[in-house]
Protein backbone atom coordinates (compact mmCIF):
# COMPACT_ATOMS: atom_id res chain seq x y z
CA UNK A 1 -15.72 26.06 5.88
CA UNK A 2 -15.66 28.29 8.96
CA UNK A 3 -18.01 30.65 7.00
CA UNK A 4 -20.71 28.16 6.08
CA UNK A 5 -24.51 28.89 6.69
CA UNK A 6 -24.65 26.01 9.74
CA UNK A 7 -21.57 27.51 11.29
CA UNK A 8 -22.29 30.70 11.12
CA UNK A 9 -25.75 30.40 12.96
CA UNK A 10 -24.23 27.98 15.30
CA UNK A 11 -22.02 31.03 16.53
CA UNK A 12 -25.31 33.20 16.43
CA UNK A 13 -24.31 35.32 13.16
CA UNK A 14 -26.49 36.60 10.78
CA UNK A 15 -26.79 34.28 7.63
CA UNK A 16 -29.17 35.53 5.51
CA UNK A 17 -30.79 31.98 5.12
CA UNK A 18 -31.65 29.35 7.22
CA UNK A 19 -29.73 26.84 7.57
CA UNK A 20 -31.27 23.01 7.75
CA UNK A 21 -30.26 19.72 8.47
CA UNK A 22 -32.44 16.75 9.89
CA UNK A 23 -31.49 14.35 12.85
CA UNK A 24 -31.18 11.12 11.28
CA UNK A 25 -31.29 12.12 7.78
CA UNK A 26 -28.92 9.32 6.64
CA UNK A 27 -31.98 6.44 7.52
CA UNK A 28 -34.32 4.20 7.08
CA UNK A 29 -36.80 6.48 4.78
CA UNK A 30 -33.90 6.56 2.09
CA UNK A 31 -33.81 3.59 -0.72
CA UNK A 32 -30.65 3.82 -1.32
CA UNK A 33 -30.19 3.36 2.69
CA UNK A 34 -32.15 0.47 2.81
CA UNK A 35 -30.46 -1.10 -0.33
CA UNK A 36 -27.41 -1.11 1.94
CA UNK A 37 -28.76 -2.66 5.29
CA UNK A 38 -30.23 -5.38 2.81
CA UNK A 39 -27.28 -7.14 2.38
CA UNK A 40 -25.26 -5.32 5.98
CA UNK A 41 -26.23 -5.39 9.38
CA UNK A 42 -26.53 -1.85 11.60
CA UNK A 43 -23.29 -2.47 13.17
CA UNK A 44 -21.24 -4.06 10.04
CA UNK A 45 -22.55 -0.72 8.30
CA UNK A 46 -21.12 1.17 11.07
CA UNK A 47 -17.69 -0.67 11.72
CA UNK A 48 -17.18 -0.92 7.60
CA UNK A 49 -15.79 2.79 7.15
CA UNK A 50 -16.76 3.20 3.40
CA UNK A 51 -19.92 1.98 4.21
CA UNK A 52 -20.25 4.52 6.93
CA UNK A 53 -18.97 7.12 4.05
CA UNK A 54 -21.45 6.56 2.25
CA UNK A 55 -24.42 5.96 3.73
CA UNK A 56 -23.53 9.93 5.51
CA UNK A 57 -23.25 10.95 1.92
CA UNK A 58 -26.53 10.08 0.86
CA UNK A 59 -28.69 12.94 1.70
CA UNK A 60 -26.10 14.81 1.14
CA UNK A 61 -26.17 13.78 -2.48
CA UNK A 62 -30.42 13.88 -2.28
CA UNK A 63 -30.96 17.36 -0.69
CA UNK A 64 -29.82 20.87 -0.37
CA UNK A 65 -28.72 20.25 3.33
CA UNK A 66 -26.40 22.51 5.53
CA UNK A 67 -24.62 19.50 7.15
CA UNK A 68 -23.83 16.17 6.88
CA UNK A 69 -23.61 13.90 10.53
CA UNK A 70 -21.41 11.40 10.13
CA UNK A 71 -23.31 8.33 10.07
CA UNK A 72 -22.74 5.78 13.40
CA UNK A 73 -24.55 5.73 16.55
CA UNK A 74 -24.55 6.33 19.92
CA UNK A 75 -24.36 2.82 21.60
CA UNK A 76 -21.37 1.19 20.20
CA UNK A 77 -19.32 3.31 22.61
CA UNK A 78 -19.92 0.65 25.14
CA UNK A 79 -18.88 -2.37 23.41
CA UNK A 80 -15.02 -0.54 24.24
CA UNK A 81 -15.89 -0.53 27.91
CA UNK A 82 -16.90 -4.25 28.34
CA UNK A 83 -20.59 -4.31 26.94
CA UNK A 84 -22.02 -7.10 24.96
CA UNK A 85 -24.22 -4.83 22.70
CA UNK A 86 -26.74 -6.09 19.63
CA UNK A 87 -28.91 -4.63 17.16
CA UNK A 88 -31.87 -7.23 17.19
CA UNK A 89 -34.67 -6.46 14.19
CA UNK A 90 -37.68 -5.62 15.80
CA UNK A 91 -36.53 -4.58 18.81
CA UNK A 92 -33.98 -2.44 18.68
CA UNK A 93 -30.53 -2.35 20.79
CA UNK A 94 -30.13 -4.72 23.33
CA UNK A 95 -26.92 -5.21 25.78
CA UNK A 96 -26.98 -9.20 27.35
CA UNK A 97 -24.64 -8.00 30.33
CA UNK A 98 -25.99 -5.10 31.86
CA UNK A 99 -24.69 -2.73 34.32
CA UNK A 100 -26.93 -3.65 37.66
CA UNK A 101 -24.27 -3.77 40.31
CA UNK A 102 -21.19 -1.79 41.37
CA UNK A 103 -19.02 -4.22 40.77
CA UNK A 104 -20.42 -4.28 37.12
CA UNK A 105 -20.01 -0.36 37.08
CA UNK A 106 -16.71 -0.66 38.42
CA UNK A 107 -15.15 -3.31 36.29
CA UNK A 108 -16.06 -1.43 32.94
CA UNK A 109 -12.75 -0.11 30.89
CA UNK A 110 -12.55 3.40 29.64
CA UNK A 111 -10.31 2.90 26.34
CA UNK A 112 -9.29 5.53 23.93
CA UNK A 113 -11.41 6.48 20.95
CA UNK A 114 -9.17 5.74 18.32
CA UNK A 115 -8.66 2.15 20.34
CA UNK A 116 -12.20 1.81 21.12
CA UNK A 117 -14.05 3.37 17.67
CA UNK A 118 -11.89 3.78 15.02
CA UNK A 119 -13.60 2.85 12.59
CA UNK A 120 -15.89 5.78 13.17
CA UNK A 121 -12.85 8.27 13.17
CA UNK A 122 -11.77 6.75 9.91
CA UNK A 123 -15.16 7.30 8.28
CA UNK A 124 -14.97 10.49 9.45
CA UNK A 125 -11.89 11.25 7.77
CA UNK A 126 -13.16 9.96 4.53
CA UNK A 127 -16.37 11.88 4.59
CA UNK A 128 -14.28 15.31 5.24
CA UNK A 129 -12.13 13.89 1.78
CA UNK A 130 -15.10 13.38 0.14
CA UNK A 131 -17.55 16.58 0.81
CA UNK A 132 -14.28 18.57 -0.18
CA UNK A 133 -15.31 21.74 1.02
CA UNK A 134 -19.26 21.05 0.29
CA UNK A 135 -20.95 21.08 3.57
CA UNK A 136 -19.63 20.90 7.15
CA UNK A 137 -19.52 17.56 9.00
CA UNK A 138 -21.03 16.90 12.32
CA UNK A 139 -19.75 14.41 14.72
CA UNK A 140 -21.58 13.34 17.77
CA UNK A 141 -21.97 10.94 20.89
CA UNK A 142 -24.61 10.43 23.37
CA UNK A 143 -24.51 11.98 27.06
CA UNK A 144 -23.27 10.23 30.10
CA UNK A 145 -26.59 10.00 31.49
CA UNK A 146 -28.08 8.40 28.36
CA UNK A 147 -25.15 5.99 28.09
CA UNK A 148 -25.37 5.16 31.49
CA UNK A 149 -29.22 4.46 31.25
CA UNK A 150 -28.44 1.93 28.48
CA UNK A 151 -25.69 -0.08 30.07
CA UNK A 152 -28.07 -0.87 33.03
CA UNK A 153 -31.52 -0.88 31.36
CA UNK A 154 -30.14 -3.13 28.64
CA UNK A 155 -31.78 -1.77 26.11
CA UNK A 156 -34.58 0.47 25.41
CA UNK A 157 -36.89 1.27 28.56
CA UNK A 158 -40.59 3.20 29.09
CA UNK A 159 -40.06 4.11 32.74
CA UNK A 160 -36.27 3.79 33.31
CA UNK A 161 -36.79 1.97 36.53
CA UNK A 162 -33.54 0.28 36.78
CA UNK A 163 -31.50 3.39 35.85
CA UNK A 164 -33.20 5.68 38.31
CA UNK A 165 -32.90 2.98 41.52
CA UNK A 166 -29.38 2.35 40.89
CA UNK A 167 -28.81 6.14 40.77
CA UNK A 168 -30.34 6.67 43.96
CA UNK A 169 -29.75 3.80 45.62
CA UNK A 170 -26.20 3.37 44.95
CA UNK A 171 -25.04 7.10 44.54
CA UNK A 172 -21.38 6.42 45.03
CA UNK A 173 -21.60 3.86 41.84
CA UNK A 174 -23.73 6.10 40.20
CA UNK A 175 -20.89 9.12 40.25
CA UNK A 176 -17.74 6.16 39.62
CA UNK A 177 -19.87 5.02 36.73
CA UNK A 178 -20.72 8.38 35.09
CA UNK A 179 -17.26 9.36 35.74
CA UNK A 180 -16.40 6.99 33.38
CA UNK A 181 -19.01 7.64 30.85
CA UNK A 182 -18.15 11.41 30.64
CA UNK A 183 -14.30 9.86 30.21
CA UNK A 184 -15.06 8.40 27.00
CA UNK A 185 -17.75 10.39 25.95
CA UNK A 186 -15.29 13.46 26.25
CA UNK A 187 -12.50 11.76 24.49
CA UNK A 188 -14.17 10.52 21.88
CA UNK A 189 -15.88 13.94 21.37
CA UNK A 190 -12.08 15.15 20.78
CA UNK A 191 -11.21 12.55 18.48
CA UNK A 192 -13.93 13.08 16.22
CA UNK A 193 -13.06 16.78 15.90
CA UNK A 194 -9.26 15.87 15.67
CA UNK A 195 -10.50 13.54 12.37
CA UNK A 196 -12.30 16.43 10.99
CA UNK A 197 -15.72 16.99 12.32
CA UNK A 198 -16.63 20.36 12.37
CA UNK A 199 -19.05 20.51 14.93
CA UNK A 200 -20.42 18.04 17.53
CA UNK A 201 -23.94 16.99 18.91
CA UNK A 202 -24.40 15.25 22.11
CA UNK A 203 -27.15 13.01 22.80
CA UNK A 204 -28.75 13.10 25.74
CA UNK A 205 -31.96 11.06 24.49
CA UNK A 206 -33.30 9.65 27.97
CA UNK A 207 -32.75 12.97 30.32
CA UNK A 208 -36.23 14.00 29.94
CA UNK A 209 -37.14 10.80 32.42
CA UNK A 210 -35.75 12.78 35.35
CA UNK A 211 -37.09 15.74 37.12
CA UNK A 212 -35.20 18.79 37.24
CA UNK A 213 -33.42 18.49 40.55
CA UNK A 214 -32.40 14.95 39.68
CA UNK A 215 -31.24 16.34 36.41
CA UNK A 216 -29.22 18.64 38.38
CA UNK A 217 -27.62 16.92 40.92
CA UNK A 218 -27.19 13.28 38.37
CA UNK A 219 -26.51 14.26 35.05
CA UNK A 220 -25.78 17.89 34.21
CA UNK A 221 -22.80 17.96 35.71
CA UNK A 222 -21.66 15.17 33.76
CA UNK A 223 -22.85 16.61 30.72
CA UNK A 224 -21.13 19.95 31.62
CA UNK A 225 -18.00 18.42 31.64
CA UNK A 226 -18.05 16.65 28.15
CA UNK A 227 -19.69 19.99 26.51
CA UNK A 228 -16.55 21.66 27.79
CA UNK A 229 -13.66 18.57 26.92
CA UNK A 230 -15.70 18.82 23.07
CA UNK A 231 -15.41 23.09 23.20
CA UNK A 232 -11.41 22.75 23.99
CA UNK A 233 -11.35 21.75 20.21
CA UNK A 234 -12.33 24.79 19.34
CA UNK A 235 -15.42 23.58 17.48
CA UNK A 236 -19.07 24.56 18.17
CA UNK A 237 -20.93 22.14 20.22
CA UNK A 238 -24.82 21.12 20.14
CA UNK A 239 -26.65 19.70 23.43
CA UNK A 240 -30.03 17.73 22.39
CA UNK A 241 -32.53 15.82 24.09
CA UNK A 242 -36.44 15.06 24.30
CA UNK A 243 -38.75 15.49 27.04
CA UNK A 244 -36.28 18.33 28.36
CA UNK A 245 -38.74 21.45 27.85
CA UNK A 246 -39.35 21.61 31.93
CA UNK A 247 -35.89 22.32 32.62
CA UNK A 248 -34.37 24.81 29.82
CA UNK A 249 -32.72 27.11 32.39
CA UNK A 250 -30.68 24.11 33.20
CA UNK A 251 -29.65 22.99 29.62
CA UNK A 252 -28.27 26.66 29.04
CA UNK A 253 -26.05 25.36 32.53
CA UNK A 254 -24.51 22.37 30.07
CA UNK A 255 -22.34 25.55 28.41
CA UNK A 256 -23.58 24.57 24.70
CA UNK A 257 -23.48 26.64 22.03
CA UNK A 258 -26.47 25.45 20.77
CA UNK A 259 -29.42 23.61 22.21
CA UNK A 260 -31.56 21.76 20.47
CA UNK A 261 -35.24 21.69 21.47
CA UNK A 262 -38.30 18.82 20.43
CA UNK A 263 -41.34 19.65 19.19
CA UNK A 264 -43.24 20.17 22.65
CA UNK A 265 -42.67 23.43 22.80
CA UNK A 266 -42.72 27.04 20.65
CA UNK A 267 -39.73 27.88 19.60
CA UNK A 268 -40.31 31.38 20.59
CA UNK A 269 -40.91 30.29 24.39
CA UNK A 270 -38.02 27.86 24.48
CA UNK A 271 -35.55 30.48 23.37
CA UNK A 272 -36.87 32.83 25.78
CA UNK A 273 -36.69 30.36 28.60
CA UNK A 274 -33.06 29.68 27.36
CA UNK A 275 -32.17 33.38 27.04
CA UNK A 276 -29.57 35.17 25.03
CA UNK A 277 -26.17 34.27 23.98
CA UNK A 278 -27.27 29.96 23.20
CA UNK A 279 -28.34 29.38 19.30
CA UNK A 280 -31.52 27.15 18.99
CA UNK A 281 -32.24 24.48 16.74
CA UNK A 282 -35.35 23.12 16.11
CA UNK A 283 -38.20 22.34 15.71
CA UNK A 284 -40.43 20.62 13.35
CA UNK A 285 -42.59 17.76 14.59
CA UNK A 286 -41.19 14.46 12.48
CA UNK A 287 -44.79 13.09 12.42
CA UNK A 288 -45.37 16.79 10.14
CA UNK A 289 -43.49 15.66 7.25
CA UNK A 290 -46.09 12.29 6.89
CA UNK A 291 -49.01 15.14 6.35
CA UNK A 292 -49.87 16.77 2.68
CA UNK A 293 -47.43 19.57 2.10
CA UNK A 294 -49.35 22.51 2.69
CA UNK A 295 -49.44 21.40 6.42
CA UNK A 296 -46.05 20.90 6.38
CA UNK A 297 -45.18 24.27 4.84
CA UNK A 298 -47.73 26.25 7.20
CA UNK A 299 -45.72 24.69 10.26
CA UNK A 300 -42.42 25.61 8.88
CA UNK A 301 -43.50 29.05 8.40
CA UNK A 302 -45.01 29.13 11.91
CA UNK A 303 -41.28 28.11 13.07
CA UNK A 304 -39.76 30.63 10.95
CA UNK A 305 -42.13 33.36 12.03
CA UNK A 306 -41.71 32.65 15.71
CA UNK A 307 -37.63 32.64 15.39
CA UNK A 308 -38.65 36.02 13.84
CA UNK A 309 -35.07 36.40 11.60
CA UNK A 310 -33.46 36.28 15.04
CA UNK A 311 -29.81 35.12 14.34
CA UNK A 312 -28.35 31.79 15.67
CA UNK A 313 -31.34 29.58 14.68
CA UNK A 314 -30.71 26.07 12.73
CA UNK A 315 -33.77 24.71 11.46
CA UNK A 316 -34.07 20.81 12.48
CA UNK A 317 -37.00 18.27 13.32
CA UNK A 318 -37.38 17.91 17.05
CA UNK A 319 -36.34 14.29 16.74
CA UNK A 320 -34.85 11.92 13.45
CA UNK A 321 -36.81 11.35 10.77
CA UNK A 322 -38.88 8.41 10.93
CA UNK A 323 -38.92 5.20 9.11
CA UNK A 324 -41.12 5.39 5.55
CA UNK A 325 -41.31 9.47 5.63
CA UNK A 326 -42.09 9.98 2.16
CA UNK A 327 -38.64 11.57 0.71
CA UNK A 328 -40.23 14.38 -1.79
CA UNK A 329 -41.72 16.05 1.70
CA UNK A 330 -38.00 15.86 2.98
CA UNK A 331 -36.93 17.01 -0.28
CA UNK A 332 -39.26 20.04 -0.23
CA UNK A 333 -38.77 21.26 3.25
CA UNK A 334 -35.34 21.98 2.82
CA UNK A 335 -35.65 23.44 -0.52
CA UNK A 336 -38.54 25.71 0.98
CA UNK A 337 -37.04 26.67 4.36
CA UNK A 338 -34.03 28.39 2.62
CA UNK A 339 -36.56 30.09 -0.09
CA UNK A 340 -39.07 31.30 2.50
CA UNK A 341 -36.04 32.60 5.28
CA UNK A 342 -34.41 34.06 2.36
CA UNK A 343 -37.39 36.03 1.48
CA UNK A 344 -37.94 36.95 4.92
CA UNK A 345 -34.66 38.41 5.61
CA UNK A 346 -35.11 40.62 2.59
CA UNK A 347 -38.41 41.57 3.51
């Protein structure tokens, strides 16, 4: 599989085509998704390994994708480490013992991955059975910093006020706790590649709340350090996040071989900001793929045009797919972003 389309352009070869895959394409928008969650909850589908199987299978099945992601999610990392963590319906992710002291920081565990997610590492070995060959599979965790910003938020947050004070105003803490959180996240990064993934995304969904130099100085090295525990696999390893177009220079400083971008920005500007020798992936506005199709279509060829045939580019949305986006659009964005790169590269 070391010679698929995805691969290939995440080691910034030519390809020919484009590849495509779409954050959260196993989801919500799918029937066959939601026949599932009907009758299991988020994290019974995740812990349930053949549910996990097949739910990353879906699109997989539906669409002439590049890559499958193994289906999971970022948070359940921190039930390991001492977290009380719940999916609540209509609100999303909430943990009922929060991180807001040092003591709290201090007394979480750092467990192994197979101890403290196996069940993930055992879907992943069934997807590899299953795709045989088809596709490659992509693993992934979220970043220290965004893991960090959950424990002690609690749950979802607008202006990450508890994360931010406890970083600054307890900056010992802050460095034990993300010490931690690059532990796991790093080991688990490995195991996932050990059960077969063939390439691995990190997370790093909040970092966009910080300005550059507290970026710097609170977060990137952390994510540095799990970007390079995820390369010693030997597999190719994509840094994403939203709200992150100020600091690009400073993403390239993570050491990943591909960076994934939002919407926010041209393509063509955020590759020159990140330079040469990074692949980009990116970057189709989710909200696109609601509109008739020949909007959609006239903003993929605007992406493809700007990327210009340059090698090393994955075509993506610059977030997941959102709830209810109607599945033929899906369909036909994929189908058309291989025809129309195809066509360009033999133009």
């Amino acid at each position: 599989m070391t010679d698929s389309l995805f691969l290939r352009a995440c080691r910034r070869e030519p390809t020919g085509t484009t590849p495509i895959w779409l954050m959260r394409q196993a989801g919500r928008y799918m029937p066959e998704y939601r026949a599932i969650r009907a009758r299991h909850s988020m994290l019974d589908a995740i812990r349930t390994p053949e549910l996990a199987c097949e739910i990353t299978l879906q699109p997989i099945r539906a669409f002439a994708l590049d890559a499958a992601i193994i289906f999971a999610d970022i948070l359940p990392i921190l039930i390991g480490m001492g977290l009380d963590l719940e999916f609540v319906k209509g609100e999303g992710p909430v943990i009922t013992n929060p991180v807001r002291s040092p003591a709290d920081a201090d007394a979480l565990r750092t467990p192994p991955a197979e101890e403290n997610l196996p069940y993930t590492l055992d879907a992943i070995r069934l997807v590899r059975r299953e795709l045989d060959g088809r596709v490659p599979l992509i693993g992934f965790s979220g970043a220290p910093f965004t893991l960090a910003s959950y424990a002690i938020e609690g749950g979802g947050s607008k202006n990450h006020v508890r994360v931010k004070s406890f970083m600054l105003s307890e900056p010992d803490a802050w460095n034990r706790l993300m010490d931690k959180m690059a532990t796991v996240v790093g080991d688990y990064l490995v195991a996932q590649a050990e059960a077969g993934a063939q390439a691995l995304q990190v997370f790093d969904s909040w970092a966009g709340a910080l300005s550059p130099a507290d970026y710097r100085a609170h977060a990137l090295p952390y994510a540095r350090r799990v970007v390079e525990r995820a390369q010693s696999t030997s597999v190719p390893v994509i840094y994403f996040g939203t709200d992150l177009n100020g600091m690009l220079p400073l993403l390239r400083e993570t050491g990943a071989d591909v960076i994934g971008v939002d919407w926010r920005i041209a393509i063509d500007d955020a590759w020159a900001q990140l330079g040469d020798g990074v692949a980009v992936q990116g970057n189709l506005d989710p909200v696109t793929l609601f509109a008739p199709w020949p909007q959609v279509q006239r903003r993929a060829d605007d992406i493809l045009a700007r990327v210009a045939k340059r090698p090393g580019h994955i075509f993506n949305l610059g977030h997941g797919i959102l709830p209810e986006t109607p599945v033929d659009n899906v369909r036909r964005l994929v189908d058309y972003v291989h025809e129309r790169s195809a066509a360009m590269e033999a133009s």
